[in-house]
Protein backbone atom coordinates (compact mmCIF):
# COMPACT_ATOMS: atom_id res chain seq x y z
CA UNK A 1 -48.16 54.26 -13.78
CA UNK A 2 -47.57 52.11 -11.28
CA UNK A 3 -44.10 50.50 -12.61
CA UNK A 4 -43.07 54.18 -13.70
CA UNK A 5 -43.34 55.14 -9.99
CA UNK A 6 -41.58 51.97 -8.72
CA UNK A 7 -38.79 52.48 -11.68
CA UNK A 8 -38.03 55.97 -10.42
CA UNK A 9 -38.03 55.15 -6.98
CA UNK A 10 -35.75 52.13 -6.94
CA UNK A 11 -33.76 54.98 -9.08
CA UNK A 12 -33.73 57.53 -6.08
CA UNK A 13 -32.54 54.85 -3.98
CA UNK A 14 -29.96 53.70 -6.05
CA UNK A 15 -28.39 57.10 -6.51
CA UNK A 16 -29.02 58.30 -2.98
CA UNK A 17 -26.63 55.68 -1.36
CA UNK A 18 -23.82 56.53 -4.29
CA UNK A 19 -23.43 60.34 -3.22
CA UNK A 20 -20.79 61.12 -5.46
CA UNK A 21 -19.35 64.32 -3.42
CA UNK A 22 -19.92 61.67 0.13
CA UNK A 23 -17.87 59.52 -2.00
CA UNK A 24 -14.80 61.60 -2.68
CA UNK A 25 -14.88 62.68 0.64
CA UNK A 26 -14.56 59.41 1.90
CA UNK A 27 -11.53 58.05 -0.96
CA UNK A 28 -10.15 61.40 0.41
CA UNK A 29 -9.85 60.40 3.57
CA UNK A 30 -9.38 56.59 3.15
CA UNK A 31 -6.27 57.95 1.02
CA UNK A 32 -4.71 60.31 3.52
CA UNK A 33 -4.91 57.83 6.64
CA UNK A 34 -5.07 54.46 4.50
CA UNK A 35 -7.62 53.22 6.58
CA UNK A 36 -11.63 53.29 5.97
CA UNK A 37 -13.10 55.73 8.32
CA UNK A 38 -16.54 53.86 7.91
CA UNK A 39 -15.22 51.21 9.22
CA UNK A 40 -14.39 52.94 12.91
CA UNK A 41 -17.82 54.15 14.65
CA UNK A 42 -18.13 57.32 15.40
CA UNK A 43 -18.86 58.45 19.33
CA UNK A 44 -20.96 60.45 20.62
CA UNK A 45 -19.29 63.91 22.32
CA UNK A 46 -21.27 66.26 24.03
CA UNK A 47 -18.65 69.74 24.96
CA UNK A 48 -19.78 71.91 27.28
CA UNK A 49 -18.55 75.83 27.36
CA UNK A 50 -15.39 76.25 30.25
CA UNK A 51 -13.26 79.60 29.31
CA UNK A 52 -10.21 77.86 30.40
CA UNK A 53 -10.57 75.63 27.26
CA UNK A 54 -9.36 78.23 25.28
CA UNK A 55 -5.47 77.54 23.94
CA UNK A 56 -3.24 79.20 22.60
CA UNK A 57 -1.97 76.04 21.27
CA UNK A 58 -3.49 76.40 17.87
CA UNK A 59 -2.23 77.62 14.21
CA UNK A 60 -2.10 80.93 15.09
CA UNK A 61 -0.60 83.25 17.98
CA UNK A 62 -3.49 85.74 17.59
CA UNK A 63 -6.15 83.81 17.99
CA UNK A 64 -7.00 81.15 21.01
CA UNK A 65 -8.85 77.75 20.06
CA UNK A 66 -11.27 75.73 22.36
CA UNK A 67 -11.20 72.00 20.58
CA UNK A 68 -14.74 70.90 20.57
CA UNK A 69 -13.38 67.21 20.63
CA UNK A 70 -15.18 66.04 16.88
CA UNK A 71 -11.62 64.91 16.22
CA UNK A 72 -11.55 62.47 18.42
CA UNK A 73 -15.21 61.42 18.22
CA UNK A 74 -14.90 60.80 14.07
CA UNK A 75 -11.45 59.40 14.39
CA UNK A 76 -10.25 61.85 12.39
CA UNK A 77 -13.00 62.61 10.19
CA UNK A 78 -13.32 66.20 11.00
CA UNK A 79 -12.24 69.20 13.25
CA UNK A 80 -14.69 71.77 15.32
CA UNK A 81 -12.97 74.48 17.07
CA UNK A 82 -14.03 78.12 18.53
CA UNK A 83 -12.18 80.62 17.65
CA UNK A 84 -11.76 83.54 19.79
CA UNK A 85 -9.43 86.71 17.74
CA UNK A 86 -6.79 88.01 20.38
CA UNK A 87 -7.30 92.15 20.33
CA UNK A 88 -5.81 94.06 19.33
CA UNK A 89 -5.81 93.06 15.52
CA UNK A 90 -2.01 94.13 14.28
CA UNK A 91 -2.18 93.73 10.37
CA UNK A 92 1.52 92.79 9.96
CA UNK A 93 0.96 89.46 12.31
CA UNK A 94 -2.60 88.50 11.00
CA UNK A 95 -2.54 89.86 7.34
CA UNK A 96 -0.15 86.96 6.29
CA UNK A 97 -1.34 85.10 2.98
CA UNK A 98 -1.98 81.32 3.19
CA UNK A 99 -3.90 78.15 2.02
CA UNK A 100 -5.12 75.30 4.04
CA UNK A 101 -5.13 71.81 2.45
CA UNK A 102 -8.45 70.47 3.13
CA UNK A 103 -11.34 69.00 1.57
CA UNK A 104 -14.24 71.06 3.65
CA UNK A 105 -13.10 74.31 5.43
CA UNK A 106 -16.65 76.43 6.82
CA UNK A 107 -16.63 79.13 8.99
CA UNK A 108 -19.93 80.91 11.30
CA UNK A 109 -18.77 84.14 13.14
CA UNK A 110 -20.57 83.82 16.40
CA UNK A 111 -19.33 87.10 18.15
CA UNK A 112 -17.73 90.62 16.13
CA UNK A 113 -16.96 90.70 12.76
CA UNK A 114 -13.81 89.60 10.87
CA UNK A 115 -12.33 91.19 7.49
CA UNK A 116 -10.80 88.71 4.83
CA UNK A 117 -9.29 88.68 1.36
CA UNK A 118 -9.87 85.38 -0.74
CA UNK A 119 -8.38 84.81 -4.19
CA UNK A 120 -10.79 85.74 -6.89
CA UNK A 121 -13.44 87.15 -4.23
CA UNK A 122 -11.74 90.02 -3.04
CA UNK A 123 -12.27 91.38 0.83
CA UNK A 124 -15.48 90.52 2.58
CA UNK A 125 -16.35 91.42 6.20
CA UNK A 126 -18.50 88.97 7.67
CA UNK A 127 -20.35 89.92 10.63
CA UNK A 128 -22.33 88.03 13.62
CA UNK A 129 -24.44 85.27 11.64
CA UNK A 130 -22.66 85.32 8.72
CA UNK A 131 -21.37 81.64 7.33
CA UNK A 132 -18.81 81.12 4.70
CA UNK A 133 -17.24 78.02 2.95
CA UNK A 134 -13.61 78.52 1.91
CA UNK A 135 -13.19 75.72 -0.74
CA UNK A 136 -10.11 74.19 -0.82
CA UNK A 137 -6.60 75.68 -1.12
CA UNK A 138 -8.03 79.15 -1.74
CA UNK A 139 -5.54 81.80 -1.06
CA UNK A 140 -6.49 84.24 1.78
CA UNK A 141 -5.72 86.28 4.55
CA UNK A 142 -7.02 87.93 7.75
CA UNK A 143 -6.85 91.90 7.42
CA UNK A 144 -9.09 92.98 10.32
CA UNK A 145 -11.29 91.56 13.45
CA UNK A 146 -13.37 93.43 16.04
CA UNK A 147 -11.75 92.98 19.58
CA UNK A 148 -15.17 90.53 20.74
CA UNK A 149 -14.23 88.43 17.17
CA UNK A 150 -15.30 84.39 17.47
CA UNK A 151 -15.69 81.83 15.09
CA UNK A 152 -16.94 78.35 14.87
CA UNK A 153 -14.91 76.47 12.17
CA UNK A 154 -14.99 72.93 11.58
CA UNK A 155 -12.64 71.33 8.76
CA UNK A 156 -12.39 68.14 7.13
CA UNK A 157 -10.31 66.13 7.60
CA UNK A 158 -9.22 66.91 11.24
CA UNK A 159 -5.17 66.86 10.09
CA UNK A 160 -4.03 69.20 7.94
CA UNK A 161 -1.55 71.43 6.23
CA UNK A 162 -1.43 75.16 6.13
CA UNK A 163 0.89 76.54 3.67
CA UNK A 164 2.21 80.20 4.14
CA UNK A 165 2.79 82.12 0.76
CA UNK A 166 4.81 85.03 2.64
């Protein structure tokens, strides 16, 4: 019994360390940049709420994005941003099909509600407290948001592409 136990533990270990989706992740990334991001330490960030933080310097000119600064902090690794929808929502700016190139795309609505359509799902409205993962290169687009609409997304890695299909 005893040698079972310590057979099957040394097993958990073992597998454990060799994470196969951790593992993509990071050949993903080691790929993209050529270097090994677990070779750079990460850094501790601590971002504290200021309204002028919002931009309108991110992908899209109805929408305004406060950087969380993960970016930096994981040297790439990752990207956290609030969201904040710009009212009024006008379906022929927002409703524009697209895919992101990314390995890890999630989404938590924090404020409002937001109305998508994703490929093979169909649309969804996800309200305050709903959180979504949008894997990879799934086609989608924006059809609707309440005029208080904010999200908290964070993507990985931290530069990527967003393709427009219109």
């Amino acid at each position: 019994m005893a040698k079972t136990m310590a057979k099957l533990q040394a097993q958990a270990r073992k597998t454990s360390r060799k994470s196969p989706v951790a593992a993509r992740a990071k050949r993903a990334v080691q790929a993209k940049t050529g270097r090994k991001h677990s070779a750079r330490k990460q850094t501790f960030n601590a971002n504290h709420f200021r309204v002028e933080d919002f931009k309108a310097d991110g992908l899209r000119s109805y929408a305004r994005y406060r950087d969380l600064g993960m970016s930096k902090a994981t040297h790439g690794l990752l990207q956290a941003h609030v969201i904040r929808m710009v009212p009024p929502c006008d379906p022929k700016v927002v409703s524009k099909r697209h895919f992101h190139a990314v390995n890890v795309q999630m989404i938590y609505v924090l404020k409002g509600w937001i109305k998508s359509e994703f490929e093979g799902v169909g649309e969804v409205t996800m309200r305050e407290g709903t959180a979504w993962l949008q894997p990879p290169r799934i086609k989608h687009s924006v059809l609707d948001y309440s005029e208080d609409c904010e999200l908290l997304e964070i993507i990985s890695p931290a530069d990527f592409k967003t393709v427009e299909l219109e």
